[in-house]
Each structure stands twice: as C-alpha cells, then as structure tokens.
C-alpha atoms as a PDB file:
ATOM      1  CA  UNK A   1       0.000   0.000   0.000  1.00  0.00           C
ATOM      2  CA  UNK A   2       1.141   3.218  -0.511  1.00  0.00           C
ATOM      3  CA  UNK A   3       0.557   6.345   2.623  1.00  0.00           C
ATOM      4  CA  UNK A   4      -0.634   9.158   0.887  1.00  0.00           C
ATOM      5  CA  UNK A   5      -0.001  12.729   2.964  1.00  0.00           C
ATOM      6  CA  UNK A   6      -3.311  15.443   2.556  1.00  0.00           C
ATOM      7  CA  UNK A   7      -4.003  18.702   4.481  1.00  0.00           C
ATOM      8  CA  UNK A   8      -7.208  18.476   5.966  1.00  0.00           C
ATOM      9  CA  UNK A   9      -9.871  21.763   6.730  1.00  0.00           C
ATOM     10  CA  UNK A  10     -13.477  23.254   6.629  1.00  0.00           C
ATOM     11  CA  UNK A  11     -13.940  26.365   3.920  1.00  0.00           C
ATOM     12  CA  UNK A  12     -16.620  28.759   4.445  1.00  0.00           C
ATOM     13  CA  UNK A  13     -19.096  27.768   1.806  1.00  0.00           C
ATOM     14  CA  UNK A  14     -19.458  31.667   0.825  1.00  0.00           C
ATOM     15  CA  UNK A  15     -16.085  33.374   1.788  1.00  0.00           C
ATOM     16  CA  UNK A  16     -13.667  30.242   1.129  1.00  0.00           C
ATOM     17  CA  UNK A  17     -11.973  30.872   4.585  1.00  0.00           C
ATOM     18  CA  UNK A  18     -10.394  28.232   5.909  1.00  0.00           C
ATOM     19  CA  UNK A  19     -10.118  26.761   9.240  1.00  0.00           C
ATOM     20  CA  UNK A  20      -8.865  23.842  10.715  1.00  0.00           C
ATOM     21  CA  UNK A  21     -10.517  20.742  11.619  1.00  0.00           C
ATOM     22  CA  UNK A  22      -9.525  18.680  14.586  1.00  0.00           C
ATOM     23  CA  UNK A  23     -10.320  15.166  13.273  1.00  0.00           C
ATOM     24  CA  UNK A  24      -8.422  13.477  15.751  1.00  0.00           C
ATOM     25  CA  UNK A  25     -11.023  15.023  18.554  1.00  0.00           C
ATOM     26  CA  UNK A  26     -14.119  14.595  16.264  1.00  0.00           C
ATOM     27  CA  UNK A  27     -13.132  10.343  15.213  1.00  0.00           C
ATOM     28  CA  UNK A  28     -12.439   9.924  19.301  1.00  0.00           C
ATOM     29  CA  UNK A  29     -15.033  11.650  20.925  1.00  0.00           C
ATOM     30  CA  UNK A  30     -17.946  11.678  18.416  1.00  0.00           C
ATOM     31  CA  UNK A  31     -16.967   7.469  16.453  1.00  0.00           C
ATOM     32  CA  UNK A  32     -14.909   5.761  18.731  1.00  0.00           C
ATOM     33  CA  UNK A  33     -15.742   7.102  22.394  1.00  0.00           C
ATOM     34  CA  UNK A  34     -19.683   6.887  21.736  1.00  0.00           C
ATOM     35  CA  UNK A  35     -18.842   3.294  19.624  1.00  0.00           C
ATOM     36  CA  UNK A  36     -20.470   5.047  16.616  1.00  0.00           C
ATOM     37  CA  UNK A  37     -18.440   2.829  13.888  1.00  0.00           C
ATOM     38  CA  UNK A  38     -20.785   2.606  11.482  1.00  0.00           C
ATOM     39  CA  UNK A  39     -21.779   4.634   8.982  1.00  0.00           C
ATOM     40  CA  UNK A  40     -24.250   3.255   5.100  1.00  0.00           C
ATOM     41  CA  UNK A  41     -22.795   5.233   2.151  1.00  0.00           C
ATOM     42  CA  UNK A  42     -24.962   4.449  -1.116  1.00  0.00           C
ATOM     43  CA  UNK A  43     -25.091   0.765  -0.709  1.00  0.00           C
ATOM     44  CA  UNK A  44     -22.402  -0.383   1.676  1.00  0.00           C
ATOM     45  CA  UNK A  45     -20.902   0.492   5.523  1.00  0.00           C
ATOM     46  CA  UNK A  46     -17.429   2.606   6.046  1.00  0.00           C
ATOM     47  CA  UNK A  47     -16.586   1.635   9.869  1.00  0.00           C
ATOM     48  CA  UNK A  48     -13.660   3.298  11.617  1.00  0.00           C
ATOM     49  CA  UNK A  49     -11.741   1.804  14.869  1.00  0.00           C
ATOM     50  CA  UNK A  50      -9.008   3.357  16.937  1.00  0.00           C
ATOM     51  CA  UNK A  51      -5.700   1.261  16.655  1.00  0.00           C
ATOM     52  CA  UNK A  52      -2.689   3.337  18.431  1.00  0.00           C
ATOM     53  CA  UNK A  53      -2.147   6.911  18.629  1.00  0.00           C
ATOM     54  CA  UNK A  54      -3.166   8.943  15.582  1.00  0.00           C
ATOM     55  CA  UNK A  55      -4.047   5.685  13.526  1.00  0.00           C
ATOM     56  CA  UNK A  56      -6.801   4.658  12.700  1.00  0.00           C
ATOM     57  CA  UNK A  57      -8.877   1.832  10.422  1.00  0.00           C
ATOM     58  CA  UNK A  58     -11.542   2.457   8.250  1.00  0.00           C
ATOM     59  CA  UNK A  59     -13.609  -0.602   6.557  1.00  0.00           C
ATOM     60  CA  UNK A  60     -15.848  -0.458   3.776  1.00  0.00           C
ATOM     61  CA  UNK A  61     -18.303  -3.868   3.608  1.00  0.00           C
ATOM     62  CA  UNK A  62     -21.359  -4.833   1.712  1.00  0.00           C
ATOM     63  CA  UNK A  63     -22.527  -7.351   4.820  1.00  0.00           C
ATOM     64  CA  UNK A  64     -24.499  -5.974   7.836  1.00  0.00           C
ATOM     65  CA  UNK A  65     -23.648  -8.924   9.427  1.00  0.00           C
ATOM     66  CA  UNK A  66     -19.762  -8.518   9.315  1.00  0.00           C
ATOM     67  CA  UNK A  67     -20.257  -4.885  10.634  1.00  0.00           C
ATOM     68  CA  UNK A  68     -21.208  -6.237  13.684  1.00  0.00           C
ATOM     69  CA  UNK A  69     -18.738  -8.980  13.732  1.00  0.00           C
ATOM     70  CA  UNK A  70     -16.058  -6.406  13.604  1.00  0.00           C
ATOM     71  CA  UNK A  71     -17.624  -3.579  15.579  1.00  0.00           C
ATOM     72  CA  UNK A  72     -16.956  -5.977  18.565  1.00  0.00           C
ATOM     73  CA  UNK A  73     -12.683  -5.202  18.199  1.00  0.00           C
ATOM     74  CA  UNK A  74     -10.155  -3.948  15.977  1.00  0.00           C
ATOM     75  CA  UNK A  75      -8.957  -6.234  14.112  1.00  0.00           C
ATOM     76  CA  UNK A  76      -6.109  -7.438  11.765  1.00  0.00           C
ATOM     77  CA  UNK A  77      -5.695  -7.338   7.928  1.00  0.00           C
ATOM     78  CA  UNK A  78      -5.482 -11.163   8.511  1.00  0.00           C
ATOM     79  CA  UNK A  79      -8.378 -11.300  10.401  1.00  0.00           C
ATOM     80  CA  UNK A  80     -10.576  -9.570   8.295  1.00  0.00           C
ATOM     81  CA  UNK A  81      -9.875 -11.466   5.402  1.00  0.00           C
ATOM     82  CA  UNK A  82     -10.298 -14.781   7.763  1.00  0.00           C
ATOM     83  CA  UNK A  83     -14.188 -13.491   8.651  1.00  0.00           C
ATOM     84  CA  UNK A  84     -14.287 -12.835   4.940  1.00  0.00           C
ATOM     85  CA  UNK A  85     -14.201 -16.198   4.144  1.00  0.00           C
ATOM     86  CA  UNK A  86     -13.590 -17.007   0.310  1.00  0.00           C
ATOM     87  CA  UNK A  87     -15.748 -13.805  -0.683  1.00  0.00           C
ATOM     88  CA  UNK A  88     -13.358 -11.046  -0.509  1.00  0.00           C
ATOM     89  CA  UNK A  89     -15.098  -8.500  -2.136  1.00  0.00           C
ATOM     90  CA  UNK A  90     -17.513  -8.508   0.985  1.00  0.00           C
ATOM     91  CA  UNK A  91     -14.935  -5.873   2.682  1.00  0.00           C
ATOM     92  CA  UNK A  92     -11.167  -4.432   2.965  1.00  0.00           C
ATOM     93  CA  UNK A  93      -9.860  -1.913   5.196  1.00  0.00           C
ATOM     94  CA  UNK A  94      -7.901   1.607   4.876  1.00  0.00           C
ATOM     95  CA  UNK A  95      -6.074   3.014   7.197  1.00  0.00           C
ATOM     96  CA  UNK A  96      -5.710   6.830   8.659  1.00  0.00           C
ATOM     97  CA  UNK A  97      -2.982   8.260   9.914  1.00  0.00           C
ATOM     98  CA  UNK A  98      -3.460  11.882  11.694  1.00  0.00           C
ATOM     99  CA  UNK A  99      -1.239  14.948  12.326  1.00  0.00           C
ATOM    100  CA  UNK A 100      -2.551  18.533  13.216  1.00  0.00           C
ATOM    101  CA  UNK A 101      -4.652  19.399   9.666  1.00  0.00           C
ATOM    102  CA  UNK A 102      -2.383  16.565   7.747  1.00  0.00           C
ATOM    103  CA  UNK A 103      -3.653  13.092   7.306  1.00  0.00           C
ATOM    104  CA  UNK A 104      -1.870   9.919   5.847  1.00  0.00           C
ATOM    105  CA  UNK A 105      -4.375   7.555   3.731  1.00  0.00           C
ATOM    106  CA  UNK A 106      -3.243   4.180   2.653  1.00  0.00           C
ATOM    107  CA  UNK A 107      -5.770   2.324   0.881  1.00  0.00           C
ATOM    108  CA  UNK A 108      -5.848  -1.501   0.365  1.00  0.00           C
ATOM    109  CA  UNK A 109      -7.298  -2.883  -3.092  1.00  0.00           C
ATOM    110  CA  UNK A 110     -10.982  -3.046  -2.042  1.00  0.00           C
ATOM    111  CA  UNK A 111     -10.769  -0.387   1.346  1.00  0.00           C
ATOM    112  CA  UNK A 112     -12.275   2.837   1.200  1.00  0.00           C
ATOM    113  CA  UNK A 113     -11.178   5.655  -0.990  1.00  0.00           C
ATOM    114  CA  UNK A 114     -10.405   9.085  -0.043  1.00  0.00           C
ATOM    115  CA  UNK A 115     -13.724  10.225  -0.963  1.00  0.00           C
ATOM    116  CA  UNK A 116     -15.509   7.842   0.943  1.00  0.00           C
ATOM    117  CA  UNK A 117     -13.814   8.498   3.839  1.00  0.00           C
ATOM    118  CA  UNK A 118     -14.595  12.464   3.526  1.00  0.00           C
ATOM    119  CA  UNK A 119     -18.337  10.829   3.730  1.00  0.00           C
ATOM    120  CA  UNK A 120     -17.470   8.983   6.752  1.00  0.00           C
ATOM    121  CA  UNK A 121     -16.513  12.193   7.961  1.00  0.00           C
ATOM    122  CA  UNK A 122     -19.461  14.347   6.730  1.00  0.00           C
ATOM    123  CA  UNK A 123     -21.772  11.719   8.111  1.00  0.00           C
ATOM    124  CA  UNK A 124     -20.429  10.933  11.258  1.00  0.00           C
ATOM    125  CA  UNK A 125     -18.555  14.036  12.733  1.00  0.00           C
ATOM    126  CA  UNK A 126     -20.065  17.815  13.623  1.00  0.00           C
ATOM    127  CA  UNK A 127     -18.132  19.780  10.946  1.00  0.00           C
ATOM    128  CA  UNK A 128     -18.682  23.618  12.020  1.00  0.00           C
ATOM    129  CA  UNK A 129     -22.346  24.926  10.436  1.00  0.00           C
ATOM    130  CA  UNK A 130     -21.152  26.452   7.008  1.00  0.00           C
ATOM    131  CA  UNK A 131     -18.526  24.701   6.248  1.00  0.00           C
ATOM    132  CA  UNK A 132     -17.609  22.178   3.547  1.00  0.00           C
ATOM    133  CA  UNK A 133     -15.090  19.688   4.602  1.00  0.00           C
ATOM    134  CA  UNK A 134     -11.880  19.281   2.270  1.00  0.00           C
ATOM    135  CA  UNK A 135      -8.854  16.585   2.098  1.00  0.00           C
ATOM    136  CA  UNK A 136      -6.181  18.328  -0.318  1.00  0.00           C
ATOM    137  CA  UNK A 137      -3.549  16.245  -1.993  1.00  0.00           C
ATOM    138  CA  UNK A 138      -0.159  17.711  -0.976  1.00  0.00           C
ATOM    139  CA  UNK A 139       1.659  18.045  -3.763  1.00  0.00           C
ATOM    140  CA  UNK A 140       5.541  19.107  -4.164  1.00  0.00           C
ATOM    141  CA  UNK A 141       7.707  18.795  -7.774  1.00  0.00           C
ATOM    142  CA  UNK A 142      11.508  19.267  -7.641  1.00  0.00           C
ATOM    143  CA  UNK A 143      14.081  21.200  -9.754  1.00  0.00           C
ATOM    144  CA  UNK A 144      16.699  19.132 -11.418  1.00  0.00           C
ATOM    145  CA  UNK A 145      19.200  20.949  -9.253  1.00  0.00           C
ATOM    146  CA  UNK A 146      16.645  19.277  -6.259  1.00  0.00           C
ATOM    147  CA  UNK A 147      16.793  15.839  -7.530  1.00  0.00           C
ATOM    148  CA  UNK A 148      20.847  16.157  -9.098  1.00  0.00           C
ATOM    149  CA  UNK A 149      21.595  16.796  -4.881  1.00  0.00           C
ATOM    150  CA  UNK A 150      19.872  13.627  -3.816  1.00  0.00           C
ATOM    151  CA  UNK A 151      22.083  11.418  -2.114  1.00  0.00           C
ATOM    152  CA  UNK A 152      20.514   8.031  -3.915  1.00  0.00           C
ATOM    153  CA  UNK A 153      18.551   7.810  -6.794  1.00  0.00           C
ATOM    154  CA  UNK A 154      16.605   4.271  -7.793  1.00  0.00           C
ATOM    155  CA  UNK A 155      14.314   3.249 -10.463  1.00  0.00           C
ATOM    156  CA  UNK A 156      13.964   6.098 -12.624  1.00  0.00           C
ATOM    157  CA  UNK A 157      11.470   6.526 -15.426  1.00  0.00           C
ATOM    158  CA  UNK A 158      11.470   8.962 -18.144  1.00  0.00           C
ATOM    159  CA  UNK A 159       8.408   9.686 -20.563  1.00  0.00           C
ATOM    160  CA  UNK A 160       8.688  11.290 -23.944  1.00  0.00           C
ATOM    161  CA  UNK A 161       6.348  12.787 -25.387  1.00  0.00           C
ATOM    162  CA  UNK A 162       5.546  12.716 -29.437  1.00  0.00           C
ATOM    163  CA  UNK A 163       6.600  15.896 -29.829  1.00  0.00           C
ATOM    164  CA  UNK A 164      10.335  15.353 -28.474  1.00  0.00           C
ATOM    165  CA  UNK A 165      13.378  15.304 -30.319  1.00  0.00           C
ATOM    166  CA  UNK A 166      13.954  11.640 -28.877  1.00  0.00           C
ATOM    167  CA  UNK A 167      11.094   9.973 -30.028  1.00  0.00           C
ATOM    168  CA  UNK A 168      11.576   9.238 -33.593  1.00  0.00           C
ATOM    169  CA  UNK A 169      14.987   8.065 -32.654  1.00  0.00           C
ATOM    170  CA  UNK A 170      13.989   5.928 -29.699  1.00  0.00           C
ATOM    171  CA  UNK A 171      11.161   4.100 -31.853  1.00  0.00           C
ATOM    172  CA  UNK A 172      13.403   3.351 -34.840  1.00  0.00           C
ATOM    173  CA  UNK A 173      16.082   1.696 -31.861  1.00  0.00           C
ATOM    174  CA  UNK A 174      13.297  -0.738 -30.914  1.00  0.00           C
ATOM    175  CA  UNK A 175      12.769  -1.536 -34.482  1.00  0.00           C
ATOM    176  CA  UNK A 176       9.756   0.359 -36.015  1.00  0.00           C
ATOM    177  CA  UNK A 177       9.992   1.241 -39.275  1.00  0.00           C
ATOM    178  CA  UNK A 178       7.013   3.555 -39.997  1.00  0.00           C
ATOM    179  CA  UNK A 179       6.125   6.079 -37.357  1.00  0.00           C
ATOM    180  CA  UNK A 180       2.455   7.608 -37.550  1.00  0.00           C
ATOM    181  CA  UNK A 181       2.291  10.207 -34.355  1.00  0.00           C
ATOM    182  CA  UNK A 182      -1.493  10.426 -34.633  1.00  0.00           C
ATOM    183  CA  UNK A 183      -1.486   7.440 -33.011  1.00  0.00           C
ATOM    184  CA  UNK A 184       1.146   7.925 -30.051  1.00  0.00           C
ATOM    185  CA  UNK A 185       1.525  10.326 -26.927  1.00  0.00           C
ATOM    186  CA  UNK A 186       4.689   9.093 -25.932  1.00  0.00           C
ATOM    187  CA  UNK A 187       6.949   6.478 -24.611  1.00  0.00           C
ATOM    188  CA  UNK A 188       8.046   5.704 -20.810  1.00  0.00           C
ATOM    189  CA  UNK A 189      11.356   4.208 -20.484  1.00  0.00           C
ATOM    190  CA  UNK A 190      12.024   2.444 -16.726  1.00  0.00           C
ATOM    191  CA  UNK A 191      15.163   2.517 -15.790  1.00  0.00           C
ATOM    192  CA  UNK A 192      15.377  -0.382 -13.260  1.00  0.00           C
ATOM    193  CA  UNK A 193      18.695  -0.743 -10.817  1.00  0.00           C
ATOM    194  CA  UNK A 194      19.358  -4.232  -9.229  1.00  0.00           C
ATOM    195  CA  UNK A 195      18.340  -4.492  -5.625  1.00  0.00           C
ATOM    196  CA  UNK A 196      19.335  -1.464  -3.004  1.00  0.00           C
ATOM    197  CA  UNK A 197      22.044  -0.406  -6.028  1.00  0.00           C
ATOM    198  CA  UNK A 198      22.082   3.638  -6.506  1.00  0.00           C
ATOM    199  CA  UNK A 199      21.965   4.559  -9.903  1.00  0.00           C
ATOM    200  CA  UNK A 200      22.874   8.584  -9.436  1.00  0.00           C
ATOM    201  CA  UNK A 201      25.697   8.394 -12.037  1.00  0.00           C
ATOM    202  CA  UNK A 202      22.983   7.122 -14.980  1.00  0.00           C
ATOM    203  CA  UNK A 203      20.192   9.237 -13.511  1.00  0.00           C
ATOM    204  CA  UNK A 204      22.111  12.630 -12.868  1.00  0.00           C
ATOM    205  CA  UNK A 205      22.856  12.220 -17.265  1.00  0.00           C
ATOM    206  CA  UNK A 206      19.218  11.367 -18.097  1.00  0.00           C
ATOM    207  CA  UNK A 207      18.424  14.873 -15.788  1.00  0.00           C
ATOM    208  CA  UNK A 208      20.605  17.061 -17.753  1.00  0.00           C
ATOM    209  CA  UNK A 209      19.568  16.080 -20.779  1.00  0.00           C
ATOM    210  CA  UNK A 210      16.027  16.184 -20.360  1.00  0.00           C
ATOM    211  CA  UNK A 211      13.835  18.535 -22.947  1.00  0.00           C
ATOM    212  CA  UNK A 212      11.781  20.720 -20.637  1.00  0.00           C
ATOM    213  CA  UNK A 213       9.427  21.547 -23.083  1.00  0.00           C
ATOM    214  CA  UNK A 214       8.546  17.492 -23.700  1.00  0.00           C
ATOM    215  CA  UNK A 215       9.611  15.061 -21.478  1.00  0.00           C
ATOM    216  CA  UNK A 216       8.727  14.729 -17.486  1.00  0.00           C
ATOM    217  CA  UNK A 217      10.704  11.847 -15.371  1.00  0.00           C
ATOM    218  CA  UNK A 218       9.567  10.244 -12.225  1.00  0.00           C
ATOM    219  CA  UNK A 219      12.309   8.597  -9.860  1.00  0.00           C
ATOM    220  CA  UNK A 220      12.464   7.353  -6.537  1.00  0.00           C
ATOM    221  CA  UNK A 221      15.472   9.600  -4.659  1.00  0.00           C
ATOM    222  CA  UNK A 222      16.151   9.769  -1.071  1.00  0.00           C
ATOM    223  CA  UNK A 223      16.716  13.593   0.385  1.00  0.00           C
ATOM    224  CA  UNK A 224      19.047  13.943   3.372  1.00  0.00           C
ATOM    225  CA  UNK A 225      16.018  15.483   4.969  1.00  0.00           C
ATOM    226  CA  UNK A 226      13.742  12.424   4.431  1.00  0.00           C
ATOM    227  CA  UNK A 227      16.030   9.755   4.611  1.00  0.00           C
ATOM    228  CA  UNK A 228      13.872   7.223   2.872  1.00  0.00           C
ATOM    229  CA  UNK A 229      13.115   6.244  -0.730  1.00  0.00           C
ATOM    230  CA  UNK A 230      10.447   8.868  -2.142  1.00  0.00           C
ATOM    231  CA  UNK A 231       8.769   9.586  -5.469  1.00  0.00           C
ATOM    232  CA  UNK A 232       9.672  12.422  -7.282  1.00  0.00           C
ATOM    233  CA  UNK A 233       8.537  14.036 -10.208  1.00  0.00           C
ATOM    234  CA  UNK A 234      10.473  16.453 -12.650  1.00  0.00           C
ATOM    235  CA  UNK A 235       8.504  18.544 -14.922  1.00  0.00           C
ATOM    236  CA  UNK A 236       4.800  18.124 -13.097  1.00  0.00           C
ATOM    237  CA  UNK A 237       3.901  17.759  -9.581  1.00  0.00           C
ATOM    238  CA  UNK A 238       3.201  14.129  -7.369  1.00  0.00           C
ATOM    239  CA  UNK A 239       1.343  13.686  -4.055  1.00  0.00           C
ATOM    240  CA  UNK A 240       3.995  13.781  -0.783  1.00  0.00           C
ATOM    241  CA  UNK A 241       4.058   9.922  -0.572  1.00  0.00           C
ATOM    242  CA  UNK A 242       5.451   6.446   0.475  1.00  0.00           C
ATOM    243  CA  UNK A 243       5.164   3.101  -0.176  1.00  0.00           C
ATOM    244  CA  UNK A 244       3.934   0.726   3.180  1.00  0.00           C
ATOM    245  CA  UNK A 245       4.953  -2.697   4.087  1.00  0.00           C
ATOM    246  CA  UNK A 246       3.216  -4.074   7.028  1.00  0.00           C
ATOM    247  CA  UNK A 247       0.183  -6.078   7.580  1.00  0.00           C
ATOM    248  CA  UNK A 248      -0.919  -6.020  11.149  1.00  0.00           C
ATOM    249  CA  UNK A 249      -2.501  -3.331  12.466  1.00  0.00           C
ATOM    250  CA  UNK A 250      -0.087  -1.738  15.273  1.00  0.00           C
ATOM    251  CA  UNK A 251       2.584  -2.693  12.672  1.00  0.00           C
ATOM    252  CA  UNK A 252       0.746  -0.761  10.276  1.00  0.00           C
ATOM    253  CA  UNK A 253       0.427   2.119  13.125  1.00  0.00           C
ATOM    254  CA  UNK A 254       3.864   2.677  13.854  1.00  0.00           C
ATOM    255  CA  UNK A 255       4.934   2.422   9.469  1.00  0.00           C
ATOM    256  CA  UNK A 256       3.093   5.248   9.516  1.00  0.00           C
ATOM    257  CA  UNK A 257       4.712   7.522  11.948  1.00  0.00           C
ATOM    258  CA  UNK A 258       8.021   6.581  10.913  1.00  0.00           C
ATOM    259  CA  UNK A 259       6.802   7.928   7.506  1.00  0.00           C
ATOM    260  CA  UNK A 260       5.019  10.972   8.907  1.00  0.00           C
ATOM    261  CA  UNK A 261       8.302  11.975  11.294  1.00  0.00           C
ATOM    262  CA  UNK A 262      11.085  11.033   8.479  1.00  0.00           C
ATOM    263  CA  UNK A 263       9.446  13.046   6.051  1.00  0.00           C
ATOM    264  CA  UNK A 264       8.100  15.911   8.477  1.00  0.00           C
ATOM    265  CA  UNK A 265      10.377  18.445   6.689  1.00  0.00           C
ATOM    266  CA  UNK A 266       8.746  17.648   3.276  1.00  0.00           C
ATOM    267  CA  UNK A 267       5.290  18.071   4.936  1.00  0.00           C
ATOM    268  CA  UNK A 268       5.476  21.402   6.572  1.00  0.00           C
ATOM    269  CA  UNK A 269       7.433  22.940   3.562  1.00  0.00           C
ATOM    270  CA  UNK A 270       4.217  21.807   1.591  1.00  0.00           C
ATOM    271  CA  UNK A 271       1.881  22.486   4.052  1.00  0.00           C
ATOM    272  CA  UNK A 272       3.512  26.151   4.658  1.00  0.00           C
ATOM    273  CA  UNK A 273       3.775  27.177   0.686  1.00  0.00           C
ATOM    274  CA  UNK A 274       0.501  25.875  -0.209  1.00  0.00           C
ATOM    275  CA  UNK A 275      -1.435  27.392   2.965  1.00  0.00           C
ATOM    276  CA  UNK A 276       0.927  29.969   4.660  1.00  0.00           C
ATOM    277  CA  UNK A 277      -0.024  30.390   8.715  1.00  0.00           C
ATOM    278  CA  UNK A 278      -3.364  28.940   7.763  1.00  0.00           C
ATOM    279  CA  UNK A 279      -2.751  25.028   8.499  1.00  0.00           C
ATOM    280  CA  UNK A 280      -0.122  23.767  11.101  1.00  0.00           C
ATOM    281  CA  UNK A 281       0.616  20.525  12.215  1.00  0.00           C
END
C-alpha cells in the first residue's frame, strides 16, 4: 500500500476561509468514544476503529452482518480477510494516519477511498455549520538541481512525449519502421537498478539532458532530509508519498509515523507554501 499525505480543513461555503478541523477530537469523541463505527454510504458500511495513537482503520463492507462482527474489536488485515471467508469483495480496510490538519491515507485494493472516507466524515462528525469539509492532496515537484543533490537515486522513469526530439529516434532503436504520431503520446522508459544499487551516475545524465518543453521523469530519490526512498517528479507535480509494508494493524500504526516523522520536513514545507499560517501541524 502506498501512505498518501493530505491537508485536511473546513472552507466557508461563501467566503472560502479556511479553518482547521480537529479530526483526531471529532473520530475519538464523536466514532470511537460513543462506539459510533458505522456509517451506510450508497449501498455499503465505512466503519472506523481506533488502533494506536493517531491511527486509525476504516472498513468499507457490503454485509451488515460482518459490521457487527467487527464492531466488537479492531482487528487485523489477517483477520478480516479470515471473517471474509472465500468472498473477498464482501470488505477491505484503509487506514488513517493523523497529524494537526495533515492526514496519511493508505488504501488496500478493495478499502475505502479518499472520498468515501470524507463521507465517513461528513456523516459521522459535527463539521462547524457552514462549512464544507476538504482533504487536499499535498503536492511538491523538484528542480533538477533538487533531484541532481539527492544522495541516492533508484528506479527512474522517463516519458517522452511525441513531440520530443527523442522519439523518432527511440522508436526506430526498438525496431519500427514507420512512425504515424497520430497514433502515439509518448513512450516511458524504466530505468530499473538491481536491488538497493544507486543509480545517481545514470540518472544525474538522463536529468541534464532532459527537454523541458517534452519530457517529465519520475524517480524514486532519497533527500538527506527524508532519509527514505520517495517519489519524485520532474517537470509536473506528485502527491507527498510512500510506499507501506506491514500487515498487522499496530505494525501498520507505527509504518506510519516513521513515515510521517522522516518526512516531516517535506510536509510542513508543503503544508507552509501551499497554505501559509493557515494550516499547522
């Protein structure tokens, strides 16, 4: 799964002032506290449990029956799937991971989505009268100069576009011999480094050559700052993110704020250009 970082406010539905939202006091006091779990949204139930500290899981299920099955105690990924039975589609959870007006979402294959749990939220918590609730993406790009003074640089994948110099070339190399660009947008090329091996050297040439005006790359670079494997984009902007590799809940818990707290810097740079004094953490 990968933990997705997203500020987190009301805005006045008439001025578009912003204020903060509290979720962590709304999910205990009004869902977990008053063992208010679940909530129907069209045709299913989104459920949320407190697992440690700021996490949190949230289950989406088509059967009434396993709502109150699970409403009893948190329980594990394995678990869930073992109530599940052979029908898996009957429910997979999310998980929530809060900080301040910044949330981490990591969503399983069949868990909620980040619109369903701004439902949850709607539904189930007293958002102040006048307000819309809204979960932002947090999204950073980097400079080449950013991404030349990473300290490791993985898999890296560059697209070109039809337009770019490269393209014709690149096409011919693989061995077409007519080229109709009505039918293309582009090609991605992965660059793929055996295990743990840092691939700067290759990656900081690809960089410097790259046409600005056609071609975007995504790699996965570690900053000093972060100190963990990240993807970044060049030439657009991707969500503040991180791939997860736990399973059980508290394990799941504490992935999470190792995330959050190695790439804090990241967050509040984000957080601070995007929303100035407006959102803390």
């Amino acid at each position: 799964m990968k933990l997705s970082f997203n500020a987190i406010y009301g805005k006045n539905k008439r001025t578009g002032k912003i204020v903060p939202i509290n979720l962590i006091e709304l999910l205990s006091e009004q869902v977990i506290s008053s063992k208010n779990h679940s909530q129907k949204i069209d045709d299913y139930y989104v459920f949320a449990h407190h697992i440690i500290g700021e996490s949190f899981l949230i289950t989406k299920t088509f059967d009434s029956d396993l709502v109150k099955r699970i409403n009893r105690k948190t329980l594990s990924i394995e678990e869930i799937k073992a109530s599940l039975g052979s029908d898996e589609s009957l429910g997979f959870p999310s998980f929530l991971f809060i900080k301040g007006n910044v949330i981490g979402f990591a969503k399983s294959f069949h868990g909620p989505s980040i619109r369903e749990l701004a439902a949850y939220i709607n539904a189930k918590c007293n958002i102040p009268e006048g307000y819309n609730l809204v979960i932002e993406p947090l999204m950073r790009d980097i400079t080449k100069d950013d991404a030349l003074n990473m300290n490791f640089i993985g898999r890296t994948t560059v697209r070109v576009e039809s337009a770019s110099r490269l393209f014709d070339p690149l096409l011919r190399a693989l061995g077409a011999q007519s080229i109709d660009e009505e039918l293309l947008e582009g090609l991605e090329i992965t660059i793929k480094p055996k295990r743990l091996r840092n691939i700067k050297g290759v990656a900081k040439d690809i960089i410097s050559n790259i046409d600005e005006q056609h071609e975007s790359i995504l790699l996965k670079g570690r900053e000093e700052s972060a100190d963990m494997l990240t993807d970044f984009y060049l030439s657009n902007k991707g969500q503040i993110s991180s791939n997860l590799h736990r399973s059980k809940n508290e394990d799941l818990a504490l992935e999470m704020t190792t995330c959050y707290i190695k790439m804090k810097p990241i967050i509040v740079q984000c957080l601070k250009d995007t929303f100035g004094d407006d959102l803390t953490i």
